[in-house]
PDB file of N, CA and C in Angstrom:
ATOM      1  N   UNK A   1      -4.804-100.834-176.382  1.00  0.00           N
ATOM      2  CA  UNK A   1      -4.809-100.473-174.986  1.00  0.00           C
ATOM      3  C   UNK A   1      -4.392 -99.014-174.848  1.00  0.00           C
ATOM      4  N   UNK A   2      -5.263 -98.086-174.171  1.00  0.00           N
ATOM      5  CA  UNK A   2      -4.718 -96.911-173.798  1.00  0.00           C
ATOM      6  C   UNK A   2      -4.069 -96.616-173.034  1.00  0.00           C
ATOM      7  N   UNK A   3      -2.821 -95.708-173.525  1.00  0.00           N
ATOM      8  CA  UNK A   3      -1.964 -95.129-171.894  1.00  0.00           C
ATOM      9  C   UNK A   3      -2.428 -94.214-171.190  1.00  0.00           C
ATOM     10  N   UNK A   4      -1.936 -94.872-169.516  1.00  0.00           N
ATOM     11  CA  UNK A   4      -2.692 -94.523-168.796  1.00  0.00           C
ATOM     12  C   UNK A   4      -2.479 -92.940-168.663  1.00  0.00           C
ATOM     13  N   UNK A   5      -1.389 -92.015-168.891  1.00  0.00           N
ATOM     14  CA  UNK A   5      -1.725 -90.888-169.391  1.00  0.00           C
ATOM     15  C   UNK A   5      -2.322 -89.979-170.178  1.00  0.00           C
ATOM     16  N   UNK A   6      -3.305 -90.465-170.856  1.00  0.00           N
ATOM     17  CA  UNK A   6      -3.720 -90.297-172.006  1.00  0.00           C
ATOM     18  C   UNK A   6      -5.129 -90.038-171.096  1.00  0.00           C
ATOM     19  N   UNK A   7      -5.671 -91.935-170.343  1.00  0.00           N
ATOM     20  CA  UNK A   7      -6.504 -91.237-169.583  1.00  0.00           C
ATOM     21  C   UNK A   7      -6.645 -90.144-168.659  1.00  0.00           C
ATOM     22  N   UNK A   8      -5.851 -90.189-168.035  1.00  0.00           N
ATOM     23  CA  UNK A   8      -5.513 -89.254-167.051  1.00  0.00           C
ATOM     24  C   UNK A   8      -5.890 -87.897-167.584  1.00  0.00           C
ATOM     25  N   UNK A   9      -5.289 -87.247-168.706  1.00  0.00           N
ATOM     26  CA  UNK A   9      -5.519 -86.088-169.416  1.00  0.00           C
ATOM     27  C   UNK A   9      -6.633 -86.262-169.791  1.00  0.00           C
ATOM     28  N   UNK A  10      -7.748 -87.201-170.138  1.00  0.00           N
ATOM     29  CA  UNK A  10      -9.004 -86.655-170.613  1.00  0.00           C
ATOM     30  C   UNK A  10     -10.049 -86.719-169.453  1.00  0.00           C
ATOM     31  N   UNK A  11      -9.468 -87.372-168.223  1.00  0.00           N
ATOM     32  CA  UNK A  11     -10.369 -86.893-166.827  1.00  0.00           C
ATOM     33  C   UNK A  11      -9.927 -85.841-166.438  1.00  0.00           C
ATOM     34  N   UNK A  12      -8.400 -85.188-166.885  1.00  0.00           N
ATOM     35  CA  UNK A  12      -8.384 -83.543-166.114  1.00  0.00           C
ATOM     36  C   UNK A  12      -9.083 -82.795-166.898  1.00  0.00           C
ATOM     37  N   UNK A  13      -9.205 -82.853-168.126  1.00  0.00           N
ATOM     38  CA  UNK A  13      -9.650 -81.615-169.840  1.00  0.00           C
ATOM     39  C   UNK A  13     -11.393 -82.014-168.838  1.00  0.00           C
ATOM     40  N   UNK A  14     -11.775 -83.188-168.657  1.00  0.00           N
ATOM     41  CA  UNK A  14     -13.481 -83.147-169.217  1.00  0.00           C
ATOM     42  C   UNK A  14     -14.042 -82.302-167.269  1.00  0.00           C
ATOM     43  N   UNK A  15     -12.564 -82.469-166.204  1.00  0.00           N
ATOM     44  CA  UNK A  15     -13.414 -81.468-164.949  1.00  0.00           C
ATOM     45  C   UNK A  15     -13.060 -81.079-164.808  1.00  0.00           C
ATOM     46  N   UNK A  16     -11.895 -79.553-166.128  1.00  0.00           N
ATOM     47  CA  UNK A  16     -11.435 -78.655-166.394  1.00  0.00           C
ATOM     48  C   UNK A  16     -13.020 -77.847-167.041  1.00  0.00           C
ATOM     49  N   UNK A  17     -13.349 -78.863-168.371  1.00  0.00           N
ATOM     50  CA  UNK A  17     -14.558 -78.297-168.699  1.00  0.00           C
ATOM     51  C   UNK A  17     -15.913 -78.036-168.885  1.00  0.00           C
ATOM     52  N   UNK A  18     -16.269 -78.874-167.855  1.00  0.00           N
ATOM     53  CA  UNK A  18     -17.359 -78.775-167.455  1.00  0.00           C
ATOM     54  C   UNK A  18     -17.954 -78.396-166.178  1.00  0.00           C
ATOM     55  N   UNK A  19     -17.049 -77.339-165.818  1.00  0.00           N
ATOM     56  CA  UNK A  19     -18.032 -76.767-164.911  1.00  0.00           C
ATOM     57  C   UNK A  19     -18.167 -75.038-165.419  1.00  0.00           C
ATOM     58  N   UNK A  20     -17.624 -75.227-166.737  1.00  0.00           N
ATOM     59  CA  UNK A  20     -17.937 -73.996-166.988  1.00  0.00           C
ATOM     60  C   UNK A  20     -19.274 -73.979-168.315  1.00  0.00           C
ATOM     61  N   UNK A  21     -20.048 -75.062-168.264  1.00  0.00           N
ATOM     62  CA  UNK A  21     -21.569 -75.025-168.115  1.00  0.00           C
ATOM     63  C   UNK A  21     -22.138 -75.122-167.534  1.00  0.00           C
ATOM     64  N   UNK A  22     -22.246 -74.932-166.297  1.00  0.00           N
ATOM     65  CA  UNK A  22     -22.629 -74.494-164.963  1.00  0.00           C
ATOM     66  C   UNK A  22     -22.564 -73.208-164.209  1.00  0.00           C
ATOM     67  N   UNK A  23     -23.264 -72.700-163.868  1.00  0.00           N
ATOM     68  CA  UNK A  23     -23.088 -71.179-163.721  1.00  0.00           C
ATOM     69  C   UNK A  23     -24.157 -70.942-162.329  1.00  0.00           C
ATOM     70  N   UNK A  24     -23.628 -70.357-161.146  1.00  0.00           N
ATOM     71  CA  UNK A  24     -24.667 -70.318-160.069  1.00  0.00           C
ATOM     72  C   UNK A  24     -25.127 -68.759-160.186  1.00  0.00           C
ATOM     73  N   UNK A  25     -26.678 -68.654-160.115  1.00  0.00           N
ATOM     74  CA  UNK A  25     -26.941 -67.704-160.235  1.00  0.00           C
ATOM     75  C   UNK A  25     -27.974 -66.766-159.145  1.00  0.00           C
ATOM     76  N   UNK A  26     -28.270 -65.775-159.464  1.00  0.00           N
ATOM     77  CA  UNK A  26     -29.492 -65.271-158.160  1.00  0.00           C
ATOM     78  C   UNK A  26     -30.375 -64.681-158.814  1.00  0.00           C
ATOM     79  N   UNK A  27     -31.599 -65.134-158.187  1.00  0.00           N
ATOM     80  CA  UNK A  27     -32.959 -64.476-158.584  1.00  0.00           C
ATOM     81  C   UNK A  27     -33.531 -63.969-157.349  1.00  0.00           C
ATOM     82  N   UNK A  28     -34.625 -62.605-157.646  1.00  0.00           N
ATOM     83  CA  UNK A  28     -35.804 -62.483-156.530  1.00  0.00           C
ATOM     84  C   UNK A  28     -37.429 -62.509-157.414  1.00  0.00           C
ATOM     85  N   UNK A  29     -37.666 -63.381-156.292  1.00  0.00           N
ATOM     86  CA  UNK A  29     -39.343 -63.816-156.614  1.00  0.00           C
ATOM     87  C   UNK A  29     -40.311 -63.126-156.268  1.00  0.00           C
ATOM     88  N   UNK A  30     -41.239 -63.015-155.894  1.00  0.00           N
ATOM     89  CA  UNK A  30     -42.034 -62.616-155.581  1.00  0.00           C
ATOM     90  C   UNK A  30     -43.143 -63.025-155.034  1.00  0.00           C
ATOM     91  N   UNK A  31     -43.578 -63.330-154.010  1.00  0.00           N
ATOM     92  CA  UNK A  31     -44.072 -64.430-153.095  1.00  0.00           C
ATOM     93  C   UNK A  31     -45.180 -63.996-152.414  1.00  0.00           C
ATOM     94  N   UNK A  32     -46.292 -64.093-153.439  1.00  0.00           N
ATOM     95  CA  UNK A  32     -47.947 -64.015-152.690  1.00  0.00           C
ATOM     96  C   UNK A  32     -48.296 -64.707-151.566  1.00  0.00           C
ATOM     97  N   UNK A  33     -48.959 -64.469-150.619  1.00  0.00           N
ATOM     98  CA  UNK A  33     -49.674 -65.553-149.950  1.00  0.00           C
ATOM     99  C   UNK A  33     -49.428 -65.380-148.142  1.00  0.00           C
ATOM    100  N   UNK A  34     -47.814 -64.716-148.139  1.00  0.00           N
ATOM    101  CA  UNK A  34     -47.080 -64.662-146.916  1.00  0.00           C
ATOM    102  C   UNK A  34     -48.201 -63.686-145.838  1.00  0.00           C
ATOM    103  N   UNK A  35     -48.682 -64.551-145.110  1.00  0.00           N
ATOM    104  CA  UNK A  35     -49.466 -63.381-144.388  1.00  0.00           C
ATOM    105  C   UNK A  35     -49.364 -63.571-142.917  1.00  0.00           C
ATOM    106  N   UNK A  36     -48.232 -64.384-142.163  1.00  0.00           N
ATOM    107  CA  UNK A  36     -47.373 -64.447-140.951  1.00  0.00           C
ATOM    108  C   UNK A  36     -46.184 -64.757-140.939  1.00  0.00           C
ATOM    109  N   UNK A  37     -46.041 -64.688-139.597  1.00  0.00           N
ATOM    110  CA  UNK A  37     -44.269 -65.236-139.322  1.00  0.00           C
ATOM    111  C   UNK A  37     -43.829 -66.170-140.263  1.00  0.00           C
ATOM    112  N   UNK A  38     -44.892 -67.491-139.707  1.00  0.00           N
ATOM    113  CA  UNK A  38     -44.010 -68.673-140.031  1.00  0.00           C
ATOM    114  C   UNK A  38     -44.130 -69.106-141.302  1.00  0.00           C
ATOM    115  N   UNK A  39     -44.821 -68.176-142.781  1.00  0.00           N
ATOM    116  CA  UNK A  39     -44.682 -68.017-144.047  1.00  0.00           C
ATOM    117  C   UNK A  39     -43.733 -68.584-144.284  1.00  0.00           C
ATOM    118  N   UNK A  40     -42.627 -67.703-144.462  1.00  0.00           N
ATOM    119  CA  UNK A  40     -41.064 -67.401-144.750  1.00  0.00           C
ATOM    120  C   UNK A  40     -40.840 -68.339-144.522  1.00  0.00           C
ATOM    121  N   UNK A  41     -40.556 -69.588-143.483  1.00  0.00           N
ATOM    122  CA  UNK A  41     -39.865 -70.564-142.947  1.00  0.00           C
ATOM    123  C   UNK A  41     -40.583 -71.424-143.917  1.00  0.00           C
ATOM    124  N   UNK A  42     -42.033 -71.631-144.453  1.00  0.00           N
ATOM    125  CA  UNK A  42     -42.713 -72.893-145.199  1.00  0.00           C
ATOM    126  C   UNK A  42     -41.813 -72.468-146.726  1.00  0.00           C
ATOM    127  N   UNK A  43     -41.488 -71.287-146.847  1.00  0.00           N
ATOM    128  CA  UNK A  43     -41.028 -70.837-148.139  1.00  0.00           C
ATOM    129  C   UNK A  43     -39.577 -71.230-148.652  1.00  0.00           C
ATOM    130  N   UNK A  44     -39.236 -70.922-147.376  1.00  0.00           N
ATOM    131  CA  UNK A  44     -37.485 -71.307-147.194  1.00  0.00           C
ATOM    132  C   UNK A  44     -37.401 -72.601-147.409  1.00  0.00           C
ATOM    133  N   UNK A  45     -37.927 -73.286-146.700  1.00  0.00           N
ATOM    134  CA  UNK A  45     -38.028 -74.930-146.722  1.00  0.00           C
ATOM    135  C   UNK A  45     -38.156 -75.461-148.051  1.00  0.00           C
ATOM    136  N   UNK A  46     -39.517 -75.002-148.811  1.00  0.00           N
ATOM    137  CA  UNK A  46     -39.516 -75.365-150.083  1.00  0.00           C
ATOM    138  C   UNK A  46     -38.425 -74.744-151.034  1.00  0.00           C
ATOM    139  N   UNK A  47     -38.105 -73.575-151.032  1.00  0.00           N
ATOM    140  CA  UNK A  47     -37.449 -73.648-151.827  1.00  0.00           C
ATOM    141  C   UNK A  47     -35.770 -74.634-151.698  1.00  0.00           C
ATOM    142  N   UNK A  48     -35.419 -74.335-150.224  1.00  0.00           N
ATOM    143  CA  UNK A  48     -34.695 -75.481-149.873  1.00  0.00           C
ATOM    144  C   UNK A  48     -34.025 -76.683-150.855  1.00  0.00           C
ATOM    145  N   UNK A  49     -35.442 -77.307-150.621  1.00  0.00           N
ATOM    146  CA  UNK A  49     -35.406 -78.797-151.173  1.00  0.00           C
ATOM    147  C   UNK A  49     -35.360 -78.776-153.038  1.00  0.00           C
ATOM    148  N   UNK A  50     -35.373 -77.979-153.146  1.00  0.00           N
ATOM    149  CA  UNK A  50     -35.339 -78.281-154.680  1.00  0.00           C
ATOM    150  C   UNK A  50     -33.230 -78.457-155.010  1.00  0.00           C
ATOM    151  N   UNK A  51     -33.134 -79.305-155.823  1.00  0.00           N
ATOM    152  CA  UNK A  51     -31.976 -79.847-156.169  1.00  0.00           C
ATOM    153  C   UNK A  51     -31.424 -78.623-156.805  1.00  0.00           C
ATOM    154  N   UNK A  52     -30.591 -78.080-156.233  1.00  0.00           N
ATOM    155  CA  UNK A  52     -29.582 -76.965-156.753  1.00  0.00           C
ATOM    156  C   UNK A  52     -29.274 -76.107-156.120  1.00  0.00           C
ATOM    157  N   UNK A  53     -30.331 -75.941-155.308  1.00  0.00           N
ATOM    158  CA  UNK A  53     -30.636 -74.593-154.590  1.00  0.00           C
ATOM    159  C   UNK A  53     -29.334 -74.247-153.178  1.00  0.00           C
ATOM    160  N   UNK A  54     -28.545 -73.427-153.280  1.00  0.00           N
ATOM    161  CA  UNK A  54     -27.353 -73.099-152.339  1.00  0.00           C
ATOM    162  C   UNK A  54     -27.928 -72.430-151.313  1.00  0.00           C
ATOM    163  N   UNK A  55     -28.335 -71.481-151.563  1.00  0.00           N
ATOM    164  CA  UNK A  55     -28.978 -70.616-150.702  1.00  0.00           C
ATOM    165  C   UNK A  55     -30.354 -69.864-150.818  1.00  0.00           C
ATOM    166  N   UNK A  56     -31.157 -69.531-149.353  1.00  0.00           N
ATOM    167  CA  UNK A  56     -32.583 -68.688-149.866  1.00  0.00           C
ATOM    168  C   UNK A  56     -32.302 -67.580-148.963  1.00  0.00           C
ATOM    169  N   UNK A  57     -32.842 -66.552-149.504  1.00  0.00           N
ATOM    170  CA  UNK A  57     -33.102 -65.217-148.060  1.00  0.00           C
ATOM    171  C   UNK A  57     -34.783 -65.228-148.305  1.00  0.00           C
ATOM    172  N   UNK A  58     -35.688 -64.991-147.226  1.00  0.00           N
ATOM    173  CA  UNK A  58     -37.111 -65.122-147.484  1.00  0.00           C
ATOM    174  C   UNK A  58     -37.304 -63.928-146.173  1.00  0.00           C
ATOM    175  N   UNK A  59     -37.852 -62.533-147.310  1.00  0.00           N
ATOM    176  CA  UNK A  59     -38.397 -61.369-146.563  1.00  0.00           C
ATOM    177  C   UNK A  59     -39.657 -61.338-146.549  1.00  0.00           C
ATOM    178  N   UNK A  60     -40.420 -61.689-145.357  1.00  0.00           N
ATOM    179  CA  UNK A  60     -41.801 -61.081-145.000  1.00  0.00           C
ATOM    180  C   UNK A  60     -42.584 -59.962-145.222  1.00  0.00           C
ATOM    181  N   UNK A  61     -41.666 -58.811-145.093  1.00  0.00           N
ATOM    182  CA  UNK A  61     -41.970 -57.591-145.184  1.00  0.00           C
ATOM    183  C   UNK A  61     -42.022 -57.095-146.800  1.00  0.00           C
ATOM    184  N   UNK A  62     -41.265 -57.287-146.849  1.00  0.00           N
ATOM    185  CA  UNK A  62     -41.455 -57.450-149.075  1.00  0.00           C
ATOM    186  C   UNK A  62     -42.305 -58.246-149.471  1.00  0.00           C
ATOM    187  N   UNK A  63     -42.728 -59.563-148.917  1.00  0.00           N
ATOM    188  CA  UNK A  63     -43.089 -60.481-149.491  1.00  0.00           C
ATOM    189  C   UNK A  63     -42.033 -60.934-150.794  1.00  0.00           C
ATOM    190  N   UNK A  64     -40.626 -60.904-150.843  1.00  0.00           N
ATOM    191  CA  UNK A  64     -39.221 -61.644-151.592  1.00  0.00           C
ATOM    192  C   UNK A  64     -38.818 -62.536-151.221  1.00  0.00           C
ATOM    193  N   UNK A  65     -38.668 -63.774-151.999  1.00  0.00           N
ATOM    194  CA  UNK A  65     -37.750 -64.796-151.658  1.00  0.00           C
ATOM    195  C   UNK A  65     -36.037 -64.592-152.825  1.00  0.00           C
ATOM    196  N   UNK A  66     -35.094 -64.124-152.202  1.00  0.00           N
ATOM    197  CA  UNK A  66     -34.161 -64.497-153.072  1.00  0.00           C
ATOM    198  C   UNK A  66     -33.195 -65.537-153.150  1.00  0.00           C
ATOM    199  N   UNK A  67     -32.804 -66.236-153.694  1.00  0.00           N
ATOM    200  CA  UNK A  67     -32.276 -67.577-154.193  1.00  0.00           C
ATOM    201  C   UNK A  67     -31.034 -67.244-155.015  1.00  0.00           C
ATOM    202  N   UNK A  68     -30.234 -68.484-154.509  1.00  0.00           N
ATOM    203  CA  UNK A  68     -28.881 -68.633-155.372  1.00  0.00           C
ATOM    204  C   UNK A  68     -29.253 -70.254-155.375  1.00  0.00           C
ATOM    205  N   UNK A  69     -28.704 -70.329-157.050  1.00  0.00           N
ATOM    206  CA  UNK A  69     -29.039 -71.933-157.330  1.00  0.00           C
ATOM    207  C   UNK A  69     -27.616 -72.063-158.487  1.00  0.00           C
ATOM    208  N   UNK A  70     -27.665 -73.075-158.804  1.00  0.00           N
ATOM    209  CA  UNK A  70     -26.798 -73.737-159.731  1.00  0.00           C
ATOM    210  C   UNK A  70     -27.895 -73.970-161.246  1.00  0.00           C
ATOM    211  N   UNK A  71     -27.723 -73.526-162.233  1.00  0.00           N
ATOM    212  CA  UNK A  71     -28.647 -73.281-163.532  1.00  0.00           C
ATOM    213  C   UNK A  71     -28.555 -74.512-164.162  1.00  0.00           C
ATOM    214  N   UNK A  72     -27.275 -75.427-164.192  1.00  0.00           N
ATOM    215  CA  UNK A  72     -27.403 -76.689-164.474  1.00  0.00           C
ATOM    216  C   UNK A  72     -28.074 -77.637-163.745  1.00  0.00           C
ATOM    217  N   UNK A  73     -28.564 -76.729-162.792  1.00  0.00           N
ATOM    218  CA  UNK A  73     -29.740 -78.100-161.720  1.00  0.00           C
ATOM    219  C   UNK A  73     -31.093 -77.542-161.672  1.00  0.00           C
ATOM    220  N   UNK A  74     -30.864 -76.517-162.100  1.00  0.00           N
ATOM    221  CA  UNK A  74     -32.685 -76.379-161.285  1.00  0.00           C
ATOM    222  C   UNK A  74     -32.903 -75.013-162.164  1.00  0.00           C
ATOM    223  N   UNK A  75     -34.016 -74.154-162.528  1.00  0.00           N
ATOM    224  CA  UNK A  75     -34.943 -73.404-163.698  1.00  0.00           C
ATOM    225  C   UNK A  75     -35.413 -72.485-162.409  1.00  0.00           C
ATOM    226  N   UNK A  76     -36.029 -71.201-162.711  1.00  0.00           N
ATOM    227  CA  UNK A  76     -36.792 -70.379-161.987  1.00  0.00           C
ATOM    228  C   UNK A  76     -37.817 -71.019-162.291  1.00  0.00           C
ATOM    229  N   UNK A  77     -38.619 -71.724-163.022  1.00  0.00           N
ATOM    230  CA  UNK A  77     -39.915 -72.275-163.342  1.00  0.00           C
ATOM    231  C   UNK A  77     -40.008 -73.605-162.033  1.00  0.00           C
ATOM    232  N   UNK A  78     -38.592 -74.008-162.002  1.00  0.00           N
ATOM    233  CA  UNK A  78     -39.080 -75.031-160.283  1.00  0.00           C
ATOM    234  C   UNK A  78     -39.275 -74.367-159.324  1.00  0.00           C
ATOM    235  N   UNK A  79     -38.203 -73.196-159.168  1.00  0.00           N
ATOM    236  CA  UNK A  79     -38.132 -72.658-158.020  1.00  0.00           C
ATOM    237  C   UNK A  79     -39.628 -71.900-157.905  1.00  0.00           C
ATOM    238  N   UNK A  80     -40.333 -71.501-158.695  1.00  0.00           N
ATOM    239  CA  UNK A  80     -41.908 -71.046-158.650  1.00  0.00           C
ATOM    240  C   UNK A  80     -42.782 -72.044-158.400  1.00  0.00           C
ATOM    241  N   UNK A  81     -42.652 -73.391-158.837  1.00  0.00           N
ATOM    242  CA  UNK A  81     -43.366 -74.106-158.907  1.00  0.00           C
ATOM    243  C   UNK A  81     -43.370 -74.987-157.325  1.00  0.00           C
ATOM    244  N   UNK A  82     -42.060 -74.958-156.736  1.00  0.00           N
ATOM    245  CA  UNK A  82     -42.173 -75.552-155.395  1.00  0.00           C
ATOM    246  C   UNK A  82     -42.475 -74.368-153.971  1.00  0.00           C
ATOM    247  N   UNK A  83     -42.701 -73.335-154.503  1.00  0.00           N
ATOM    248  CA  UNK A  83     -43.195 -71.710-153.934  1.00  0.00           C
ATOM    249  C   UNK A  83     -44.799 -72.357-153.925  1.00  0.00           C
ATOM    250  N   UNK A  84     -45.215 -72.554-154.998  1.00  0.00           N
ATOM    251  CA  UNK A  84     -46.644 -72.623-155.616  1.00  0.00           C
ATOM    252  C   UNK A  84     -47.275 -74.021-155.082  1.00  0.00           C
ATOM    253  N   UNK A  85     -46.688 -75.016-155.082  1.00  0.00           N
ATOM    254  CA  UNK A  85     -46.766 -76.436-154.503  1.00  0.00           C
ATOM    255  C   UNK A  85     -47.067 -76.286-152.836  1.00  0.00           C
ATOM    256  N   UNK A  86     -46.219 -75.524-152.276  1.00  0.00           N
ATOM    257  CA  UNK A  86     -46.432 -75.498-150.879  1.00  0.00           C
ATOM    258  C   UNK A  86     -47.424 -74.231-150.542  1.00  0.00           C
ATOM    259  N   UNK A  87     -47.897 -73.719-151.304  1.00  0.00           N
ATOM    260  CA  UNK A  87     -49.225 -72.862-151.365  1.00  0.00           C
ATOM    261  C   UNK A  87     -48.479 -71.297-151.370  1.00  0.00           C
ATOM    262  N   UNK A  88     -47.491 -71.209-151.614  1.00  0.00           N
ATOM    263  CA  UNK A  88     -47.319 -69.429-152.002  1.00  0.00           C
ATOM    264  C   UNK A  88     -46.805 -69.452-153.183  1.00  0.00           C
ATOM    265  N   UNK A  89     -47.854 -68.968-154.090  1.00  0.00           N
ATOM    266  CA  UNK A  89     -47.605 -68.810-155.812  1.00  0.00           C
ATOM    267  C   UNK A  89     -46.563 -67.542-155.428  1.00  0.00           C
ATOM    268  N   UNK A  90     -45.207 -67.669-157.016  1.00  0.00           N
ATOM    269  CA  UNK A  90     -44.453 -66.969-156.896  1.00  0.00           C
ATOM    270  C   UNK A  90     -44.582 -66.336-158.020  1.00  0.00           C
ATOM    271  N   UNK A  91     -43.675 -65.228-158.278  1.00  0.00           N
ATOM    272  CA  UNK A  91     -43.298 -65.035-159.967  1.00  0.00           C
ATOM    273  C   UNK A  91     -42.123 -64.154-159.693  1.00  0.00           C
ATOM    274  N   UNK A  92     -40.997 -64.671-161.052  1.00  0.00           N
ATOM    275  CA  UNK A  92     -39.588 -63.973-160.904  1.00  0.00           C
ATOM    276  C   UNK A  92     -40.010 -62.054-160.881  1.00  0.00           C
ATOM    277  N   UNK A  93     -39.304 -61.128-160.201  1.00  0.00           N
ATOM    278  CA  UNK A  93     -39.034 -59.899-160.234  1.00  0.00           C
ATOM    279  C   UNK A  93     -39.075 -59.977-161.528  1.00  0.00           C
ATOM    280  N   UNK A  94     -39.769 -58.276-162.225  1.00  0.00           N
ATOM    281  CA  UNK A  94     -39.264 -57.896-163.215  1.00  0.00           C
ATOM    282  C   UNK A  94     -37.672 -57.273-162.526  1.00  0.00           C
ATOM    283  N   UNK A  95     -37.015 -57.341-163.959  1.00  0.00           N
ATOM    284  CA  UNK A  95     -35.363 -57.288-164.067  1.00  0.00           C
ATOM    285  C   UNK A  95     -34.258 -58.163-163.131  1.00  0.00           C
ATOM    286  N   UNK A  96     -35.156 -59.465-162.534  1.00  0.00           N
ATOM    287  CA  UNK A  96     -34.608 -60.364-162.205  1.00  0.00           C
ATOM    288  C   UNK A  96     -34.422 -61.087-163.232  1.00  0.00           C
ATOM    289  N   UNK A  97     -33.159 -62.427-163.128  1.00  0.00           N
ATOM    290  CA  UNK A  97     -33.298 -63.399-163.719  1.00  0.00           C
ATOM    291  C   UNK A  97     -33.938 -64.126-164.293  1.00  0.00           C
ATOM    292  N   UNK A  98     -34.359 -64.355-164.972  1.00  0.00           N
ATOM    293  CA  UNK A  98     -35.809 -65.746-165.149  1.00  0.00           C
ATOM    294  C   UNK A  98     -34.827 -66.832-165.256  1.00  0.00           C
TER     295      UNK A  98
END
């Protein structure tokens, strides 16, 4: 039988260390297709919904979507791919993130 301190210490050590494989990060995309207002908002939305995603900024005038996500949840390859799904193909900035 284990003491219950024993557990205790290996539920503080294991969400002591694991959130430091997790890392939230930011990318800018690059977002073909935007050719009105309400672009940005179909863009925002999708990127939205993808599991990780904290935050989007979506510029019209650049045609940029930039994103903060969590890297243990979600890839720039989703975040392009749900850009691309809702009909505005993306691709990461050069000297952005991939």
């Amino acid at each position: 039988m284990k003491s219950p301190f024993l557990v205790i210490a290996c539920a503080l050590v294991s969400n002591l260390v694991a959130p430091v494989y997790a890392a939230t990060r930011t990318t800018t995309l690059s977002v073909s297709g935007m050719t009105c207002a309400a672009c940005p908002i179909t863009v925002k939305k999708a990127l939205s919904r993808v599991d990780g995603v904290q935050q989007v900024s979506v510029n019209y005038e650049a045609k940029e979507a930039t994103v903060t996500f969590d890297d243990a949840k979600t890839t720039v390859s989703a975040l392009t791919k749900a850009t691309a799904d809702a009909g505005y193909p993306a691709t990461a900035k050069e000297g952005a993130p991939k």
